[in-house]
C-alpha atoms as a PDB file:
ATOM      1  CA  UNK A   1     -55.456  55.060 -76.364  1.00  0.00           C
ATOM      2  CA  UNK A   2     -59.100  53.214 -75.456  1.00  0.00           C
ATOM      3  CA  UNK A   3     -59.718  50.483 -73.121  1.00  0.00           C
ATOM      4  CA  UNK A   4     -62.961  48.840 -73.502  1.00  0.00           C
ATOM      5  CA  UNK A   5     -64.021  46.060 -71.247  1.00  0.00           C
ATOM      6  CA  UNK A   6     -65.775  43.363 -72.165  1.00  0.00           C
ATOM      7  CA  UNK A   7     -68.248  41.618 -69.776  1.00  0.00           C
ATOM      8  CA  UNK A   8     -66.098  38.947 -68.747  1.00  0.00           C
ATOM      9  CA  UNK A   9     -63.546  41.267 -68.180  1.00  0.00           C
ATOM     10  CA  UNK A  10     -65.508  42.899 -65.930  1.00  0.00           C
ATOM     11  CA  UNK A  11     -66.556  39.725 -63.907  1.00  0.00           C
ATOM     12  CA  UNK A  12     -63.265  38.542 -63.963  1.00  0.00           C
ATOM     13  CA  UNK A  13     -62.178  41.858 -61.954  1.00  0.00           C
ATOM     14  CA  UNK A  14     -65.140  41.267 -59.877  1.00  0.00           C
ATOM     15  CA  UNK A  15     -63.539  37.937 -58.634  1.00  0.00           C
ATOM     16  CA  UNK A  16     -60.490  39.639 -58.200  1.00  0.00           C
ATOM     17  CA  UNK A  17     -61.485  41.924 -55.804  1.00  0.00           C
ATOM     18  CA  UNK A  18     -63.343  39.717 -53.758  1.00  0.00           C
ATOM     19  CA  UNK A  19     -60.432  37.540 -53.349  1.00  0.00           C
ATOM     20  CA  UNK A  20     -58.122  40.099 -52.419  1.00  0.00           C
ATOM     21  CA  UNK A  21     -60.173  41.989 -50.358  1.00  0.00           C
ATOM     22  CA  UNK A  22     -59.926  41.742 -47.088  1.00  0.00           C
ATOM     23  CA  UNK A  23     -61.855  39.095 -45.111  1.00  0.00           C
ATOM     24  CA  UNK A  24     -63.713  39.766 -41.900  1.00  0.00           C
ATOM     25  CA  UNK A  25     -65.623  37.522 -39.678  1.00  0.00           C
ATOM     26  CA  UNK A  26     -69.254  36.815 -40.100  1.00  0.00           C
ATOM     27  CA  UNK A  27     -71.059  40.279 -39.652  1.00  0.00           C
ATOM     28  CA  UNK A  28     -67.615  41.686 -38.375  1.00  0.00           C
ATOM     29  CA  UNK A  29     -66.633  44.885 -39.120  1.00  0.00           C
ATOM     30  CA  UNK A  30     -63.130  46.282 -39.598  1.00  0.00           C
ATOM     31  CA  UNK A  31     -63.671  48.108 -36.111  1.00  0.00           C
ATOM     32  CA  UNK A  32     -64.443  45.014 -33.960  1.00  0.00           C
ATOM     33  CA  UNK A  33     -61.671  43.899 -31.402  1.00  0.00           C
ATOM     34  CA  UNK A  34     -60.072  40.764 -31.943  1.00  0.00           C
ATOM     35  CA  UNK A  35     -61.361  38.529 -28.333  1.00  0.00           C
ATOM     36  CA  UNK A  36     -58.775  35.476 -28.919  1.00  0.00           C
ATOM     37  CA  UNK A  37     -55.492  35.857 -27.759  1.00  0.00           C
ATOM     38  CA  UNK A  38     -52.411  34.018 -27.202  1.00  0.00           C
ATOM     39  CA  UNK A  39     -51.259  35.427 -23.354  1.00  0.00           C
ATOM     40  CA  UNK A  40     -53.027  33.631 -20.639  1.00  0.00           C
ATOM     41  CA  UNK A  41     -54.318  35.789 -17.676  1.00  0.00           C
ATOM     42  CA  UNK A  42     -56.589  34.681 -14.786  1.00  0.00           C
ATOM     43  CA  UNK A  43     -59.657  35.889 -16.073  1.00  0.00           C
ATOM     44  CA  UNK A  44     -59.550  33.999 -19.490  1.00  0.00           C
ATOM     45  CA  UNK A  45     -60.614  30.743 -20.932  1.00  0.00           C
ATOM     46  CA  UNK A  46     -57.909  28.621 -22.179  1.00  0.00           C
ATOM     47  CA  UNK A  47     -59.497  27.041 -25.706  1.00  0.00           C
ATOM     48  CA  UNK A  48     -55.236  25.477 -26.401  1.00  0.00           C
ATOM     49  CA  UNK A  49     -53.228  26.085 -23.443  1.00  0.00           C
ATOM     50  CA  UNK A  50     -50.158  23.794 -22.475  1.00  0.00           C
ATOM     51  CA  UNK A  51     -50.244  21.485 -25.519  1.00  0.00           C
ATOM     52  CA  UNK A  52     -54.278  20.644 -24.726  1.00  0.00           C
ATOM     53  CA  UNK A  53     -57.286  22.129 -26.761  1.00  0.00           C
ATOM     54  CA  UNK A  54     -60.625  22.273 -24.413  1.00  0.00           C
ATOM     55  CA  UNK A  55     -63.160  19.696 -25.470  1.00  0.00           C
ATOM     56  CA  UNK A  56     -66.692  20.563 -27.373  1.00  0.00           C
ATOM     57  CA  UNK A  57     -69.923  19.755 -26.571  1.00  0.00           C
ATOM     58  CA  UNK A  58     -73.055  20.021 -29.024  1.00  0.00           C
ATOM     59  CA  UNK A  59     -76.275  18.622 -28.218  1.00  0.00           C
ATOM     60  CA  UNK A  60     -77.360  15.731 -30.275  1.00  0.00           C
ATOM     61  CA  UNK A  61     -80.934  17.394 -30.431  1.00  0.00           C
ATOM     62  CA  UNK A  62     -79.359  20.711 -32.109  1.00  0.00           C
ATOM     63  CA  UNK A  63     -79.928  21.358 -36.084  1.00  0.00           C
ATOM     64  CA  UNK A  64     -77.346  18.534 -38.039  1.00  0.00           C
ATOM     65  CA  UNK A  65     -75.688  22.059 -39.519  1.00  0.00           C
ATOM     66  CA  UNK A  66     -74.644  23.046 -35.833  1.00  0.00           C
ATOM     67  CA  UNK A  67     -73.397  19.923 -35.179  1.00  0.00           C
ATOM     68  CA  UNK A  68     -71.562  19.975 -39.079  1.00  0.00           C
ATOM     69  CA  UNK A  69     -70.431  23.488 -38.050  1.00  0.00           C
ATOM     70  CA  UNK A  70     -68.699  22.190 -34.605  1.00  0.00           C
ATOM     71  CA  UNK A  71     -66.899  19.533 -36.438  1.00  0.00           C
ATOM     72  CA  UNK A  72     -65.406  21.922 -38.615  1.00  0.00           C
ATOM     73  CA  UNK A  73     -64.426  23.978 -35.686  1.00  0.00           C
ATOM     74  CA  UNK A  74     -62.856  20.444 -34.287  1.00  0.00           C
ATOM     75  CA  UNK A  75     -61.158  20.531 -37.280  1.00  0.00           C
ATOM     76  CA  UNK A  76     -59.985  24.361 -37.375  1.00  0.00           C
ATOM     77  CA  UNK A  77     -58.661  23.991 -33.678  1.00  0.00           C
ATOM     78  CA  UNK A  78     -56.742  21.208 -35.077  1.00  0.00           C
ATOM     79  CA  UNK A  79     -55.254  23.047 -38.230  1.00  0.00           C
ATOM     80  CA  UNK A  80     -54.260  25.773 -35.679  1.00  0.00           C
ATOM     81  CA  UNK A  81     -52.769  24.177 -32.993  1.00  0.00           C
ATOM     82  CA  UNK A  82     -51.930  20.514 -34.401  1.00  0.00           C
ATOM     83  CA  UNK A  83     -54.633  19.019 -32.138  1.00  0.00           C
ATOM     84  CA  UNK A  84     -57.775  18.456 -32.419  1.00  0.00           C
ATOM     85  CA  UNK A  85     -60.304  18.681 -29.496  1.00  0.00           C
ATOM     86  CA  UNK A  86     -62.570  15.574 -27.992  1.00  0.00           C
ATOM     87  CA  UNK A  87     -65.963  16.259 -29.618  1.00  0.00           C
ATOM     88  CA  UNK A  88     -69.275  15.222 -27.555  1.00  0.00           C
ATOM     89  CA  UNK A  89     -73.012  15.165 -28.172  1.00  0.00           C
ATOM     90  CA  UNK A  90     -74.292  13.000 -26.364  1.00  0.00           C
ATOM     91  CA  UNK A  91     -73.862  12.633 -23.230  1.00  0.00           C
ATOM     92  CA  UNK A  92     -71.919  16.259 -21.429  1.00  0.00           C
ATOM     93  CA  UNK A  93     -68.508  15.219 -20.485  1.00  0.00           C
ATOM     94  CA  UNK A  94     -67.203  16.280 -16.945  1.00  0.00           C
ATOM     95  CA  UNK A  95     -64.012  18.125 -17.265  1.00  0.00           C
ATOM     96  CA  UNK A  96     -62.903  21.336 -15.808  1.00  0.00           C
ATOM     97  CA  UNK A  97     -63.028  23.230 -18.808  1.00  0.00           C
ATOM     98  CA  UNK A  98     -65.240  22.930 -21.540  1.00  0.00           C
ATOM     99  CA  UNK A  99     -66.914  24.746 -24.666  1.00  0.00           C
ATOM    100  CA  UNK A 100     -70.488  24.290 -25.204  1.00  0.00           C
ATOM    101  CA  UNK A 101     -72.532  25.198 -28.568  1.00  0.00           C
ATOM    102  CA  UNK A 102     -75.889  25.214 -28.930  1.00  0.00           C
ATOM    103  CA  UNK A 103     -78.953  26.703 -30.170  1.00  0.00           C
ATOM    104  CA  UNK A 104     -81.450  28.418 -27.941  1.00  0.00           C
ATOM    105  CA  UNK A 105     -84.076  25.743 -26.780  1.00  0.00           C
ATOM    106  CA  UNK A 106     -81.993  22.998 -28.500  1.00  0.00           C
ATOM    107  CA  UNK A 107     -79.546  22.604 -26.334  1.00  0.00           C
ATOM    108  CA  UNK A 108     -80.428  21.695 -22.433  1.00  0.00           C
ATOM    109  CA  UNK A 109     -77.038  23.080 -20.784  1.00  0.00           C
ATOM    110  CA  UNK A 110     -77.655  26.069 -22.176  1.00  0.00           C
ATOM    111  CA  UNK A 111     -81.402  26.218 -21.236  1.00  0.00           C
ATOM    112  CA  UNK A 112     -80.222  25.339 -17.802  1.00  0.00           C
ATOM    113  CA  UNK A 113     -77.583  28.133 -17.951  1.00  0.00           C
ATOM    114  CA  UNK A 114     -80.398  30.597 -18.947  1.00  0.00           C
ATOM    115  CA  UNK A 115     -82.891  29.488 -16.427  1.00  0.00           C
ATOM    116  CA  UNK A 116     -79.891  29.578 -13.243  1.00  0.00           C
ATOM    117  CA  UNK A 117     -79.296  33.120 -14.864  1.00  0.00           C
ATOM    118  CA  UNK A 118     -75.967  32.060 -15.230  1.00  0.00           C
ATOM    119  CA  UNK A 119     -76.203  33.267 -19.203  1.00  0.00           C
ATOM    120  CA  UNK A 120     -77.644  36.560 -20.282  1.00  0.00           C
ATOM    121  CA  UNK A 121     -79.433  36.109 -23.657  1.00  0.00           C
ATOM    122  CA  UNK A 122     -81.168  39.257 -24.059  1.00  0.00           C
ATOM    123  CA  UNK A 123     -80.500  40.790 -27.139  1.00  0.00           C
ATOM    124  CA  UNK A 124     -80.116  37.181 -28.517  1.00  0.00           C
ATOM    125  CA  UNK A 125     -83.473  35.416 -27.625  1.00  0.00           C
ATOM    126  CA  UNK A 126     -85.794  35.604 -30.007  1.00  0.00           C
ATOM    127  CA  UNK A 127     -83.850  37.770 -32.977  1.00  0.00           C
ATOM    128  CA  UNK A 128     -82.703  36.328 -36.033  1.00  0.00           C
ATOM    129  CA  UNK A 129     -79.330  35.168 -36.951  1.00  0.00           C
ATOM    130  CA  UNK A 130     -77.490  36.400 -33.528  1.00  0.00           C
ATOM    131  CA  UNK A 131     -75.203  34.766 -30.953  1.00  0.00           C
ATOM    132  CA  UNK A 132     -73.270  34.860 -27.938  1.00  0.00           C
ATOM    133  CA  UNK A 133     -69.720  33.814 -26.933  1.00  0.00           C
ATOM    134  CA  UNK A 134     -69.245  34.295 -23.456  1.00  0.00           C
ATOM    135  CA  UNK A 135     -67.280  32.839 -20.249  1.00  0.00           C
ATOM    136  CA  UNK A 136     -69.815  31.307 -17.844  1.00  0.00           C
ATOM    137  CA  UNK A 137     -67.520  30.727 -14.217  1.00  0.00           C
ATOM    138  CA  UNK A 138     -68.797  26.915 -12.533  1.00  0.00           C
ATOM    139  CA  UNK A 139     -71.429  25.950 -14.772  1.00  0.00           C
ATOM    140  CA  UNK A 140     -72.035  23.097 -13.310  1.00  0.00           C
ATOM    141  CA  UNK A 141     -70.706  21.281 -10.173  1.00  0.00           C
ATOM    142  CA  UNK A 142     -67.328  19.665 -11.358  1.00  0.00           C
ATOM    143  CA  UNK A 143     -66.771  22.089 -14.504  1.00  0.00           C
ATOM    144  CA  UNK A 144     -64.709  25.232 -13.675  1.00  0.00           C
ATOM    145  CA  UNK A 145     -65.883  27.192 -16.953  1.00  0.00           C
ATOM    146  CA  UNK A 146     -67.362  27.059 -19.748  1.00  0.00           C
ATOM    147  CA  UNK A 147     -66.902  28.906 -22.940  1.00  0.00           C
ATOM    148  CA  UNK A 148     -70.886  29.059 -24.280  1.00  0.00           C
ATOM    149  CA  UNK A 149     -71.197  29.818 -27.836  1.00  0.00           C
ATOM    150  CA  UNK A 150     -75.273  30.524 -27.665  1.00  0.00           C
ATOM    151  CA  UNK A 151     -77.506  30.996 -31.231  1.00  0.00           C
ATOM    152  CA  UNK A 152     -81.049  32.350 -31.446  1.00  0.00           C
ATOM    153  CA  UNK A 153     -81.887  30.170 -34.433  1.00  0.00           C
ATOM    154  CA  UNK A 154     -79.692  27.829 -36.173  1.00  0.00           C
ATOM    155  CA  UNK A 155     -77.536  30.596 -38.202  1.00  0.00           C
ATOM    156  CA  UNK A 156     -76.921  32.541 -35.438  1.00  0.00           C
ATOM    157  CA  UNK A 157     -75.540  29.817 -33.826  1.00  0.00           C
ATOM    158  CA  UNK A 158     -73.320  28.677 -37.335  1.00  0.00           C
ATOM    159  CA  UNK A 159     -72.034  31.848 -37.404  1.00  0.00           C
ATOM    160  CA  UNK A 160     -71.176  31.882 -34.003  1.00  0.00           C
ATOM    161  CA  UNK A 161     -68.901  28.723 -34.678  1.00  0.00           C
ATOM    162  CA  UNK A 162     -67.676  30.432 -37.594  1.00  0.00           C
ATOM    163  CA  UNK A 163     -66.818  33.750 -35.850  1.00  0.00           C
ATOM    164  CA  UNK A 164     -64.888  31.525 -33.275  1.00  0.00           C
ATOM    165  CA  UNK A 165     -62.626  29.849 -36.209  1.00  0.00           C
ATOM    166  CA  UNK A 166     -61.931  33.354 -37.991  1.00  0.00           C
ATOM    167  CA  UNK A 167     -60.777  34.797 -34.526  1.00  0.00           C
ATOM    168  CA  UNK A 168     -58.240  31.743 -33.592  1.00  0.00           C
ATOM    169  CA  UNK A 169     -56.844  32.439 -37.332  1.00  0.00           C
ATOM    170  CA  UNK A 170     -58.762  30.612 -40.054  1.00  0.00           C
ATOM    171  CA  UNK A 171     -59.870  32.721 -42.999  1.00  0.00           C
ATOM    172  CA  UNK A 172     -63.271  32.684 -44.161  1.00  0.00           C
ATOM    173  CA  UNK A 173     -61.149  32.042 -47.669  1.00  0.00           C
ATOM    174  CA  UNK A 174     -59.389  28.969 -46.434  1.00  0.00           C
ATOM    175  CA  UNK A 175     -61.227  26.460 -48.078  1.00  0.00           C
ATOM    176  CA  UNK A 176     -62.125  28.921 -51.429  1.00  0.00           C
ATOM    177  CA  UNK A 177     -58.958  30.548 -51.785  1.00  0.00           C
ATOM    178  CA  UNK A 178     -56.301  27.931 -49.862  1.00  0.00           C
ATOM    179  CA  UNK A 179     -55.568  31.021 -47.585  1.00  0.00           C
ATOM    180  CA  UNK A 180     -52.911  29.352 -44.958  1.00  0.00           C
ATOM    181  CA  UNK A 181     -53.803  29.064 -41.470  1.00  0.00           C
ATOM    182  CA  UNK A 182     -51.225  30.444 -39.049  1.00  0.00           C
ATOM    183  CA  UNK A 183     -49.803  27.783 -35.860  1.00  0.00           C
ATOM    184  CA  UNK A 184     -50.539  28.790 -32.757  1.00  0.00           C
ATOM    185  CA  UNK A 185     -49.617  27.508 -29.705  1.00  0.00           C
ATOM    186  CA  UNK A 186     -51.853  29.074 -27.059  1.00  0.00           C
ATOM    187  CA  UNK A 187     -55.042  30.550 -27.513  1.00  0.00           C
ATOM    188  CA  UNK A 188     -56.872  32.154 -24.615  1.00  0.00           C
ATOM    189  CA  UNK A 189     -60.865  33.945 -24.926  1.00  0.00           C
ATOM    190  CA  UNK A 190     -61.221  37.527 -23.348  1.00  0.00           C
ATOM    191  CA  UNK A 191     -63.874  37.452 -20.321  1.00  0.00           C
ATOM    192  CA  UNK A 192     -67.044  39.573 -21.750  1.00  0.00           C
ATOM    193  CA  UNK A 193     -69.732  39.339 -24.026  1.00  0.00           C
ATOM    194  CA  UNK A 194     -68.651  38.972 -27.809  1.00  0.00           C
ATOM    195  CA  UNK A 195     -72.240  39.081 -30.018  1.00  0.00           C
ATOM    196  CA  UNK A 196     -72.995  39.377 -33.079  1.00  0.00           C
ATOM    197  CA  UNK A 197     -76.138  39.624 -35.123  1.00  0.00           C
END
């Protein structure tokens, strides 16, 4: 006995495989440590902790697909946990836990946080399509910490955003493939440098 395929037979295996495959984060590969995680410790930011998400700031200067790309992680946090975080970008709300996204040069906390060397960029500044998510300890007077998702050019920071919403538990395939997003109710960032790029 013969098989022959056809070429739509063979695009329709194509498809297949994508959509079974397994899905990684932007740029992530299977080797890469998860850096969300649901037990609280000292040392760790608390993005949903105690029935509260941390609010999100994005500077109203940064590229409209940043602040598109931090709505949808508003909206990720929310399919996750069941609550959606306070969104700002305009003015930087005082609270004593925050997380800030921005674009290198479009964003002035994170300038400021550069400048007070209070955020390492290098490796980041000035490549293409890279970012940072790290802890930053008192910020600013009145903020405790901040988690500071940091991208050398508008991608960099997307992904960033992205790479944040794949590692609290929504698939790169949830809007292509309806791949459900698992509840969670605590989610907690590992100290350290995460990048990407």
């Amino acid at each position: 006995m013969s098989l022959s395929f056809g070429r739509s037979d063979l695009m329709t295996l194509s498809l297949v495989g994508l959509l079974f495959a397994p899905t990684l984060a932007l740029g992530q590969s299977p080797t890469d440590s998860a850096y969300v995680v649901n037990q609280s410790a000292r040392d760790r930011f608390a993005l949903f902790a105690a029935g509260s998400p941390a609010p999100l700031y994005a500077s109203a200067r940064d590229y409209p697909g940043v602040i598109r790309a931090v709505r949808d992680l508003e909206a990720d946090i929310g399919r996750v946990t069941g609550t959606q975080p306070a969104v700002s970008t305009d003015s930087f709300p005082r609270t004593r836990q925050i997380v800030v996204v921005g674009t290198l040069g479009k964003n002035e906390v994170i300038d400021r946080l550069v400048r007070e060397n209070k955020l390492d960029v290098r490796g980041v500044a000035g490549r293409w399509e890279t970012f940072l998510t790290q802890i930053v300890e008192r910020p600013m007077s009145g903020v405790d910490r901040a988690l500071v998702i940091a991208g050398s050019d508008k991608r960099g920071t997307i992904y960033g955003v992205y790479d944040l919403s794949q590692q609290i538990g929504v698939s790169p395939w949830y809007w292509w493939a309806d791949v459900p997003v698992r509840r969670q109710t605590r989610l907690f960032v590992l100290p350290g440098r995460h990048t990407l790029g």
